[in-house]
N, C-alpha and C. Protein backbone atom coordinates (compact mmCIF):
# COMPACT_ATOMS: atom_id res chain seq x y z
N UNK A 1 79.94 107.36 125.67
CA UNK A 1 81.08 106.63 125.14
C UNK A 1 81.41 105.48 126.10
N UNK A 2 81.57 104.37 125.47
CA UNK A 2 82.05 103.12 126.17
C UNK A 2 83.46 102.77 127.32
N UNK A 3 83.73 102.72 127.87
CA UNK A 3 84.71 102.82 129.11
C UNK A 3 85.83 101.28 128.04
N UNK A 4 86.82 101.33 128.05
CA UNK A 4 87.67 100.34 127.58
C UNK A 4 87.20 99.25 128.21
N UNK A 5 87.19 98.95 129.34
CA UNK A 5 86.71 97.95 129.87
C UNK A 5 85.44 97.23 129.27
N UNK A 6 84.34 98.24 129.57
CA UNK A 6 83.08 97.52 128.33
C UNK A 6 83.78 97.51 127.27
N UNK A 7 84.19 97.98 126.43
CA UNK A 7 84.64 97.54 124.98
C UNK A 7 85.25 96.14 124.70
N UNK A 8 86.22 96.08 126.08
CA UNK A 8 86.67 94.83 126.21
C UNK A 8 85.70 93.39 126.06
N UNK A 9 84.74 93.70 127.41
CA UNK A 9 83.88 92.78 127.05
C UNK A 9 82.96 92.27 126.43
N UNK A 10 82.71 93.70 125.95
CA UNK A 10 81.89 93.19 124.46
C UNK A 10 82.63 92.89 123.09
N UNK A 11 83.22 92.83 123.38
CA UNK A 11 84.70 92.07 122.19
C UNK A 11 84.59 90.37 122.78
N UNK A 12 84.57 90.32 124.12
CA UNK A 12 85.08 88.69 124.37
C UNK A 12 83.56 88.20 124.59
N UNK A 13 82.14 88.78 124.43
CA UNK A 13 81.09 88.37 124.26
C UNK A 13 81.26 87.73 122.61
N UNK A 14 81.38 89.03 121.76
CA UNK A 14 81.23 88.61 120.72
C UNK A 14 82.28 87.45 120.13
N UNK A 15 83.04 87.20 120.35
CA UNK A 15 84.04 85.96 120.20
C UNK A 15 83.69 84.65 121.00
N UNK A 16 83.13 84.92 122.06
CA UNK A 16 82.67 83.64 122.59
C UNK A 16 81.33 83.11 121.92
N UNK A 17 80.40 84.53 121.44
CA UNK A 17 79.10 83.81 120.71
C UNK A 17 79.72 83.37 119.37
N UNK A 18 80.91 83.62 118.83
CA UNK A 18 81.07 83.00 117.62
C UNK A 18 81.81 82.15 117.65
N UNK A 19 82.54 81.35 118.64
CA UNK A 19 83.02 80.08 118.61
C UNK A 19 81.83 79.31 119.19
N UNK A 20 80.78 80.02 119.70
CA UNK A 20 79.61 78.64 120.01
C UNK A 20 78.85 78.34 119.18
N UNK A 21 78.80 79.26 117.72
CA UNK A 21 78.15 79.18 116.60
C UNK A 21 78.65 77.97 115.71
N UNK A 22 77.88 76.90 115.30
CA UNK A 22 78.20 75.79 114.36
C UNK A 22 78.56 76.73 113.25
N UNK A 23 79.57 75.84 112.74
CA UNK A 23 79.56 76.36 111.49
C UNK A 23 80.06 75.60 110.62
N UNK A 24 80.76 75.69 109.46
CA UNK A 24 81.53 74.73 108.45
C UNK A 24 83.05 74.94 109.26
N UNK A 25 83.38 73.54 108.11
CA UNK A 25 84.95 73.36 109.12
C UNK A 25 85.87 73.91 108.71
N UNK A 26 85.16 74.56 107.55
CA UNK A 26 86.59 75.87 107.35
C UNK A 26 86.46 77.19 108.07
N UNK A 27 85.18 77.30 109.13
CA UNK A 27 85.12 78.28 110.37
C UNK A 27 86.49 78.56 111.21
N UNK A 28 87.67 77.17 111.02
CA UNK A 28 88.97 77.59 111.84
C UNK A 28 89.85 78.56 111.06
N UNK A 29 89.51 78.74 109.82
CA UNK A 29 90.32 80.03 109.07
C UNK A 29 89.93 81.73 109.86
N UNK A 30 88.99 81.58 110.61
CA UNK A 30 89.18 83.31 111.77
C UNK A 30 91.01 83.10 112.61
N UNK A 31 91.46 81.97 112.69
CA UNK A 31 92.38 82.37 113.19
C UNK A 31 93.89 82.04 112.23
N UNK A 32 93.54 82.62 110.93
CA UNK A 32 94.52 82.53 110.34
C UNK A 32 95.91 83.41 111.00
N UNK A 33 96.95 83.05 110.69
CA UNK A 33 98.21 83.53 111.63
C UNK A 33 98.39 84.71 110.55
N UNK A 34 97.82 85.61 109.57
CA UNK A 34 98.85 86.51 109.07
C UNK A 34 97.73 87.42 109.89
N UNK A 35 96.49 87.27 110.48
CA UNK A 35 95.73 88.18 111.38
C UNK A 35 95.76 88.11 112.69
N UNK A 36 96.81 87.59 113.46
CA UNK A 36 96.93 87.28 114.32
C UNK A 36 97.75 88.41 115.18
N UNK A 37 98.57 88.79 114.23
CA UNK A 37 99.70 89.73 114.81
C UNK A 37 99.68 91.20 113.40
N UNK A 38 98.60 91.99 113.71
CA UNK A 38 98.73 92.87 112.85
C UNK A 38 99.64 93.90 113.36
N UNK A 39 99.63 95.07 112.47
CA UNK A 39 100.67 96.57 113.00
C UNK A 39 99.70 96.30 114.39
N UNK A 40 100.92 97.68 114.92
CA UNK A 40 100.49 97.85 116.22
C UNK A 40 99.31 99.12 116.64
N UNK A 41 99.12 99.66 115.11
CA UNK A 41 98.00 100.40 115.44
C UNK A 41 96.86 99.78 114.72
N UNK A 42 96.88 98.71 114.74
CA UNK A 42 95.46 97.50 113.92
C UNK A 42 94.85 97.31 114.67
N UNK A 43 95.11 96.72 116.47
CA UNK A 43 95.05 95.68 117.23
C UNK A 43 94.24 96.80 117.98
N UNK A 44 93.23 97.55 117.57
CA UNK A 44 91.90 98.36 118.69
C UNK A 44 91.07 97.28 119.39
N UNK A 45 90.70 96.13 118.38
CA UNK A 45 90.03 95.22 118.93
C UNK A 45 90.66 94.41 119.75
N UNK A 46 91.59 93.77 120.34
CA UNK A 46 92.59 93.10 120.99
C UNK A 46 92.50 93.20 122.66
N UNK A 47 92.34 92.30 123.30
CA UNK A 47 91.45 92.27 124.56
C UNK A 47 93.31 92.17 125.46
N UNK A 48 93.76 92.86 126.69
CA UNK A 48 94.88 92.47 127.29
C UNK A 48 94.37 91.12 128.03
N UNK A 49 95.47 90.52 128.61
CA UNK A 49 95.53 89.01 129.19
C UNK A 49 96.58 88.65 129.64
N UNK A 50 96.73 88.48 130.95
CA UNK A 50 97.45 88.22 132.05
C UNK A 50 97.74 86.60 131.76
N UNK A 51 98.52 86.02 131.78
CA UNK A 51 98.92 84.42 131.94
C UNK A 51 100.43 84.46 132.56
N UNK A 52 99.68 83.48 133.47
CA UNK A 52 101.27 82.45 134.50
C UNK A 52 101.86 81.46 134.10
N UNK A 53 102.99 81.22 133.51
CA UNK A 53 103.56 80.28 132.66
C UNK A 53 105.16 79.84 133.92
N UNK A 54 105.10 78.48 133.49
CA UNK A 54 106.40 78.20 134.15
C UNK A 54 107.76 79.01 133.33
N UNK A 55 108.73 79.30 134.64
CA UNK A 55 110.03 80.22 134.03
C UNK A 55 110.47 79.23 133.00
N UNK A 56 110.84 78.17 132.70
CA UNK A 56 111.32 77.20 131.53
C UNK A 56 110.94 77.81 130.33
N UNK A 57 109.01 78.21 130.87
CA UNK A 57 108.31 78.00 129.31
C UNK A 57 108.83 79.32 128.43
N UNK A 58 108.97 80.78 129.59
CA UNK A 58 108.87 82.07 129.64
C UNK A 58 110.62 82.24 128.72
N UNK A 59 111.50 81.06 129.19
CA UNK A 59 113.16 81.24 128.26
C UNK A 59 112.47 80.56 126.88
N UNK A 60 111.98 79.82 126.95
CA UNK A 60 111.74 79.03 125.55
C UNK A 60 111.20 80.47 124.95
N UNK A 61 109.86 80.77 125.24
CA UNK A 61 109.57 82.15 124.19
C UNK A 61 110.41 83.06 124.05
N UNK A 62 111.12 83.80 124.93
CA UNK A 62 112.24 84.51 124.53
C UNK A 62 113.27 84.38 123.82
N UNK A 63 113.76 82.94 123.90
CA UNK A 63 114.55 81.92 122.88
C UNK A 63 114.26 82.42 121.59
N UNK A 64 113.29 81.88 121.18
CA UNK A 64 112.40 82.16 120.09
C UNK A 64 112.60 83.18 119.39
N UNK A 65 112.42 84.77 120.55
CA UNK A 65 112.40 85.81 119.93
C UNK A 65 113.35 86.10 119.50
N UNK A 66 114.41 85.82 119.59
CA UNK A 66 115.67 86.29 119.68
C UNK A 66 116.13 85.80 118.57
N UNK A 67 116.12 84.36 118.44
CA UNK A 67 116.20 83.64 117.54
C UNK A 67 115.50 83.93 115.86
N UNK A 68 114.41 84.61 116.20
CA UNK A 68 113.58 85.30 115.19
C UNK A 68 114.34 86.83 114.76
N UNK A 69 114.77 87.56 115.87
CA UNK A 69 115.54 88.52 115.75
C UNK A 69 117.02 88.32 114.76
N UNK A 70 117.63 87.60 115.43
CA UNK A 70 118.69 87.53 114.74
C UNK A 70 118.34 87.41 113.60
N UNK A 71 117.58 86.20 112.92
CA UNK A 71 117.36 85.62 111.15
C UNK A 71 116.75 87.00 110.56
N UNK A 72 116.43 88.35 111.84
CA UNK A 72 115.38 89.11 110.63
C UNK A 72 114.05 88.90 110.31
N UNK A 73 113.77 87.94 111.13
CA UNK A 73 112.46 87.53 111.08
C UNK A 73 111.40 88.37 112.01
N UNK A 74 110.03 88.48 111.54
CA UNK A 74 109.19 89.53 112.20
C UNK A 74 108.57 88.47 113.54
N UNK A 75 107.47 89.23 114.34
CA UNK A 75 106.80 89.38 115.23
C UNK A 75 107.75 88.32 116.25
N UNK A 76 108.54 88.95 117.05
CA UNK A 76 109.38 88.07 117.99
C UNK A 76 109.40 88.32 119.62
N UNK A 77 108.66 89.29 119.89
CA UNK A 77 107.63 89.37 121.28
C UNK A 77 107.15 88.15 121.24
N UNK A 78 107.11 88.28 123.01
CA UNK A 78 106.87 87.02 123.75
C UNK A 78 105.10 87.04 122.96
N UNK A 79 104.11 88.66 123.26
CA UNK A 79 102.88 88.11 122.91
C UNK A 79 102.65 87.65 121.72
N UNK A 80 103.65 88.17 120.62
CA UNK A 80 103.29 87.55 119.06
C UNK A 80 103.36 86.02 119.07
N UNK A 81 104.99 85.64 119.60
CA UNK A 81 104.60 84.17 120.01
C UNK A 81 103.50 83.70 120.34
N UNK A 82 103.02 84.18 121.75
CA UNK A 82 102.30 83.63 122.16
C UNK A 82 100.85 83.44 121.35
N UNK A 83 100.56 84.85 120.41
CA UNK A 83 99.38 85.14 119.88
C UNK A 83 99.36 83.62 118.75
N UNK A 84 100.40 83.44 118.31
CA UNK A 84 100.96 82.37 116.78
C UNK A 84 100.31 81.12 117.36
N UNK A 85 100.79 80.75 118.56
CA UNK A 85 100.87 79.16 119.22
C UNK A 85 99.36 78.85 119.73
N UNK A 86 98.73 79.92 120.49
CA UNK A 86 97.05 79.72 120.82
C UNK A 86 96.40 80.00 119.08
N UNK A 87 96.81 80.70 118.42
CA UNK A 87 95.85 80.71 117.11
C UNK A 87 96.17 79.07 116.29
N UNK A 88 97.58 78.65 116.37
CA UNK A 88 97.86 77.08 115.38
C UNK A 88 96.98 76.26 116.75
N UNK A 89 97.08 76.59 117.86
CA UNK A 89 96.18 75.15 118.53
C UNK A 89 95.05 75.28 118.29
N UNK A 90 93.94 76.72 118.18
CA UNK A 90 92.56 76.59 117.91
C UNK A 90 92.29 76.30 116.98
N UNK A 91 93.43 76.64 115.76
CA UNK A 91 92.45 76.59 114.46
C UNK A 91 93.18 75.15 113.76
N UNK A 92 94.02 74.66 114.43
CA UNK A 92 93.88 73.01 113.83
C UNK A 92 93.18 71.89 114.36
């Protein structure tokens, strides 16, 4: 049985060989946003990731969440943010 760790990286193998793969230009639909942030028991494939962000940037996402909270609105964790904003920059 595979150690999480290998699983990990053979998850970010296989994602790196498929963004080096040409493809058609509707290839940016893998990062459609309603797959971005599935339940929380979806996300087996989902690699963890450490990032250093300035404190400014770190109130703005929390802003956000909160802001999402109040209206009732879903995925308002800092990582859902974060997952939303790297998936609209790759796939536009």
């Amino acid at each position: 049985m595979a150690s999480k760790r290998e699983r990990e990286l053979a998850a970010m193998r296989a994602a790196t060989k498929r963004a080096e793969e040409p493809g058609p230009a509707s290839a940016k639909s893998d990062f459609a946003l309603p797959a971005v942030n599935p339940p929380v028991g979806e996300r087996d494939g989902f690699v963890a990731v450490t990032v250093q962000m300035p404190p400014a940037m770190v109130l703005a996402i929390r802003g956000e969440g909160l802001r999402r909270k109040v209206a009732g609105e879903p995925n308002r964790t800092v990582s859902a943010i974060v997952r939303e904003a790297v998936a609209a920059l790759l796939g536009e």
